[in-house]
Protein backbone atom coordinates (compact mmCIF):
# COMPACT_ATOMS: atom_id res chain seq x y z
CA UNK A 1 -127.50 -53.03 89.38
CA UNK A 2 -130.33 -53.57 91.81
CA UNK A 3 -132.69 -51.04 92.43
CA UNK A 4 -130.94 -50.67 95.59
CA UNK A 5 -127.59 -49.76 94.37
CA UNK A 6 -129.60 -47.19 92.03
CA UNK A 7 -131.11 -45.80 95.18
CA UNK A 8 -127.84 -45.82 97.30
CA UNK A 9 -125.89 -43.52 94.39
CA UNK A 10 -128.82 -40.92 93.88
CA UNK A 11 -128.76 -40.57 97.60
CA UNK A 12 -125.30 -40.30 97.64
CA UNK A 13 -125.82 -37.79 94.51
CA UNK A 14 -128.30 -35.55 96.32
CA UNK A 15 -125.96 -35.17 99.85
CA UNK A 16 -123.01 -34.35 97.23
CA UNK A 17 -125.63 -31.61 95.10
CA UNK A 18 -126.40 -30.48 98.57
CA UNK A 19 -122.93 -29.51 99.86
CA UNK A 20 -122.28 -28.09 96.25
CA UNK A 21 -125.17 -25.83 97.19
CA UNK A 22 -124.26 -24.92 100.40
CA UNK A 23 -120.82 -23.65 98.82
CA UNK A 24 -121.92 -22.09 96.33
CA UNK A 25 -125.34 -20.79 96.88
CA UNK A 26 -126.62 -18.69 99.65
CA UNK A 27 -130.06 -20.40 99.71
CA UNK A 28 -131.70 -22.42 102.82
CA UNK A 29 -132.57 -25.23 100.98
CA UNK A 30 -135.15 -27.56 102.42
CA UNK A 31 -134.38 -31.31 102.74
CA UNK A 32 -138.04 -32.65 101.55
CA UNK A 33 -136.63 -33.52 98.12
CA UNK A 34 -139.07 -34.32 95.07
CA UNK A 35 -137.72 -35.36 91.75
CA UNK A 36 -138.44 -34.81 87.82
CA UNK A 37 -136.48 -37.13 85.36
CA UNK A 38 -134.96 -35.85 82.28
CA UNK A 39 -133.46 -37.61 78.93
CA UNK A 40 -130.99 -35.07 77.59
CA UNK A 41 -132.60 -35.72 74.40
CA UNK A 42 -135.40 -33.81 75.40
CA UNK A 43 -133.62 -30.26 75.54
CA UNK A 44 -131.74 -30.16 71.83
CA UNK A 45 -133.22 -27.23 69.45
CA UNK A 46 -131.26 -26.10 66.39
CA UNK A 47 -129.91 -23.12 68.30
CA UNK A 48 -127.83 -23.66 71.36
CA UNK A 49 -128.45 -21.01 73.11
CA UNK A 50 -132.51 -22.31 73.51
CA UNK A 51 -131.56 -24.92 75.18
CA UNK A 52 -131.32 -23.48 78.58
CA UNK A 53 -134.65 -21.76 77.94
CA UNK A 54 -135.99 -25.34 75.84
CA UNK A 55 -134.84 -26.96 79.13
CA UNK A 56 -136.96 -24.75 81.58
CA UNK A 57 -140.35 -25.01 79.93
CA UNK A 58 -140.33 -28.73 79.22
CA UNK A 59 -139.36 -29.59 82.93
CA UNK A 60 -141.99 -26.64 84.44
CA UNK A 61 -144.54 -28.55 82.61
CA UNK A 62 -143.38 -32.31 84.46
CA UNK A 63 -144.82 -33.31 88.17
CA UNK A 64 -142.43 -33.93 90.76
CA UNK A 65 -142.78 -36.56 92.10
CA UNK A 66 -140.88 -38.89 94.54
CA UNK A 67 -137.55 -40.78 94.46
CA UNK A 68 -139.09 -44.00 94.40
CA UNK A 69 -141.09 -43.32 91.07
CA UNK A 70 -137.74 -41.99 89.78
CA UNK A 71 -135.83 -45.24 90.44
CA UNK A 72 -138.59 -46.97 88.95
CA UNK A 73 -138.44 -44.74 85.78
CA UNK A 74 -134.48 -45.13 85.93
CA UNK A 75 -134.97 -48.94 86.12
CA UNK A 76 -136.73 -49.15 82.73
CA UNK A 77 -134.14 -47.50 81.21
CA UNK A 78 -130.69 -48.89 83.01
CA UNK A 79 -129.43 -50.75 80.65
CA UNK A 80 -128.73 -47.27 78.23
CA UNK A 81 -127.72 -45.21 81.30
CA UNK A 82 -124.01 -43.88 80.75
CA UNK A 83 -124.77 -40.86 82.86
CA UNK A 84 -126.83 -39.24 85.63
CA UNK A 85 -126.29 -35.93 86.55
CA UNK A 86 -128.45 -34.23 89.43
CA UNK A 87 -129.16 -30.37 89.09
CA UNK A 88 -131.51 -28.64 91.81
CA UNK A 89 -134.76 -27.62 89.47
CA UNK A 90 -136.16 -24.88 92.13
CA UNK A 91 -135.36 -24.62 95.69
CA UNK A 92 -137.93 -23.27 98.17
CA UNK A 93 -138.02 -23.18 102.36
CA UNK A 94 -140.38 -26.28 102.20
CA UNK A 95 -139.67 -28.15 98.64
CA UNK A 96 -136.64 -28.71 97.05
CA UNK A 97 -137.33 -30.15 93.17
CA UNK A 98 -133.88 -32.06 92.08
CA UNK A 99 -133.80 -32.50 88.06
CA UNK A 100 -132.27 -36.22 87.51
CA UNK A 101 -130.95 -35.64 83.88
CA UNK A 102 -129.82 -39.10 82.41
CA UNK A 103 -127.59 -40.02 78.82
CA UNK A 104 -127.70 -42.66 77.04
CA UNK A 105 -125.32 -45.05 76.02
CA UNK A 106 -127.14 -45.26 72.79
CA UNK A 107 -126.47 -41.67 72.19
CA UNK A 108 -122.87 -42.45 71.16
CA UNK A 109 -121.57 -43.31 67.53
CA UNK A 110 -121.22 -47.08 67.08
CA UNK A 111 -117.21 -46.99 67.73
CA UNK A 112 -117.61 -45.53 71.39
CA UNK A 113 -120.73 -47.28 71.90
CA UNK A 114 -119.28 -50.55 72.14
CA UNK A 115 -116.51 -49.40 74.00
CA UNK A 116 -118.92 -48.19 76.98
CA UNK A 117 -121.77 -50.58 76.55
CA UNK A 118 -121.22 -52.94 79.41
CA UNK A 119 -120.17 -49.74 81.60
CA UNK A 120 -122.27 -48.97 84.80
CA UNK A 121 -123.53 -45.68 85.05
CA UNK A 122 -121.74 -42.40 86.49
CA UNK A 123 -123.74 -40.61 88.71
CA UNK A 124 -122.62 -36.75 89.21
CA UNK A 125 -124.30 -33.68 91.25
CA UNK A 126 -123.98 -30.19 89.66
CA UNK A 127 -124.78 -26.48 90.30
CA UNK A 128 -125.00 -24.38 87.11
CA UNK A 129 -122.76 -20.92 87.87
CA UNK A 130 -125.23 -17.96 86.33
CA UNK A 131 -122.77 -15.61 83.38
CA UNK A 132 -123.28 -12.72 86.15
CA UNK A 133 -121.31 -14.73 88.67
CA UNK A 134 -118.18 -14.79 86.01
CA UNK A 135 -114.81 -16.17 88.09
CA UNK A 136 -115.91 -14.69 91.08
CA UNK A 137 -115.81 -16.91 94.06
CA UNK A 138 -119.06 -15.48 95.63
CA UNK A 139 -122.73 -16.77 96.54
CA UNK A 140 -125.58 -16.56 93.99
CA UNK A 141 -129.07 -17.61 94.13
CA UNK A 142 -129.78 -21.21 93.12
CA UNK A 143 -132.85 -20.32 91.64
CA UNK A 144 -131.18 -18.10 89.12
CA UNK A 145 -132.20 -20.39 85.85
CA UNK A 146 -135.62 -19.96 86.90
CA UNK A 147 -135.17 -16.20 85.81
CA UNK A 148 -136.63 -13.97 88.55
CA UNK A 149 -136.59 -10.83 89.15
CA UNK A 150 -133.04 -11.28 90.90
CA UNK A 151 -131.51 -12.56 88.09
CA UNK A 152 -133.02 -10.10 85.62
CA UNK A 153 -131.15 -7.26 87.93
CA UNK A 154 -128.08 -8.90 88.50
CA UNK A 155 -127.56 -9.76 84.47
CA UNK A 156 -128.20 -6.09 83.87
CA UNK A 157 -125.83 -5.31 86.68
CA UNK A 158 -123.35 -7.03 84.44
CA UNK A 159 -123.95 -6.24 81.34
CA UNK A 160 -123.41 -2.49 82.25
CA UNK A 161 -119.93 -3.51 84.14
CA UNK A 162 -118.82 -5.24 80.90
CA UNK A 163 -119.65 -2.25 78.77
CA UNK A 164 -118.08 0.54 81.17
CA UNK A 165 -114.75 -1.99 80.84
């Protein structure tokens, strides 16, 4: 794949994380787009539950930067890529920070390895739903992994509804 075909699907991926967004977020999110690159590797601690808090201090401590310097990281590494999956990092009215988190084909035991080696890479958008939300089908903040203030309140919000139930 050429670095153009790279560039085409992350575009394509960032329109798609974009409507996700506007459907399930109630955010105006701005359309000047930087981007940090993540290897899933990164986040894995013993405990699962750390990884979600793992995950937010490695990528606070990365530069955004832009999508070229992205697709040139991404390059490098294309050959392993089995998936890339875009997340929105942090959302402001001016900046918008879009996580690219790839896998690796490498990843895999030997038996599936070889079965997806000469695959090209899947490229997917996603919006994490925060536990507070639960199977409601309403709005949230998309800066709720960030854990403001908001989030703080609306977790305690439902912590007390699950323990009056």
């Amino acid at each position: 794949m050429l670095k153009e075909t790279l560039e085409i699907n992350l575009n394509s991926s960032v329109v798609n994380l974009f409507r996700l967004a506007k459907i399930s977020c109630w955010n105006k999110m701005s359309q000047n787009c930087l981007y940090i690159v993540s290897d899933c590797n990164e986040f894995y601690s013993l405990d699962d539950k750390d990884y979600e808090t793992v995950r937010r201090k490695i990528n606070n401590k990365k530069n955004p930067r832009n999508l070229d310097s992205a697709i040139y990281e991404l390059e490098k590494e294309y050959d392993d890529l089995y998936d890339i999956v875009l997340y929105v990092f942090k959302a402001k009215r001016n900046l918008t920070v879009i996580e690219i988190q790839y896998y690796r084909k490498s990843n895999f035991d030997s038996e599936y390895f070889e079965v997806v080696k000469n695959n090209l890479p899947m490229f997917h958008a996603k919006i994490s739903r925060p536990i507070y939300i639960g199977g409601q089908d309403i709005k949230f903040d998309v800066n709720w992994e960030s854990q403001n203030v908001r989030y703080y309140f609306n977790l305690w919000r439902y912590r007390l509804k699950q323990l009056k139930k």
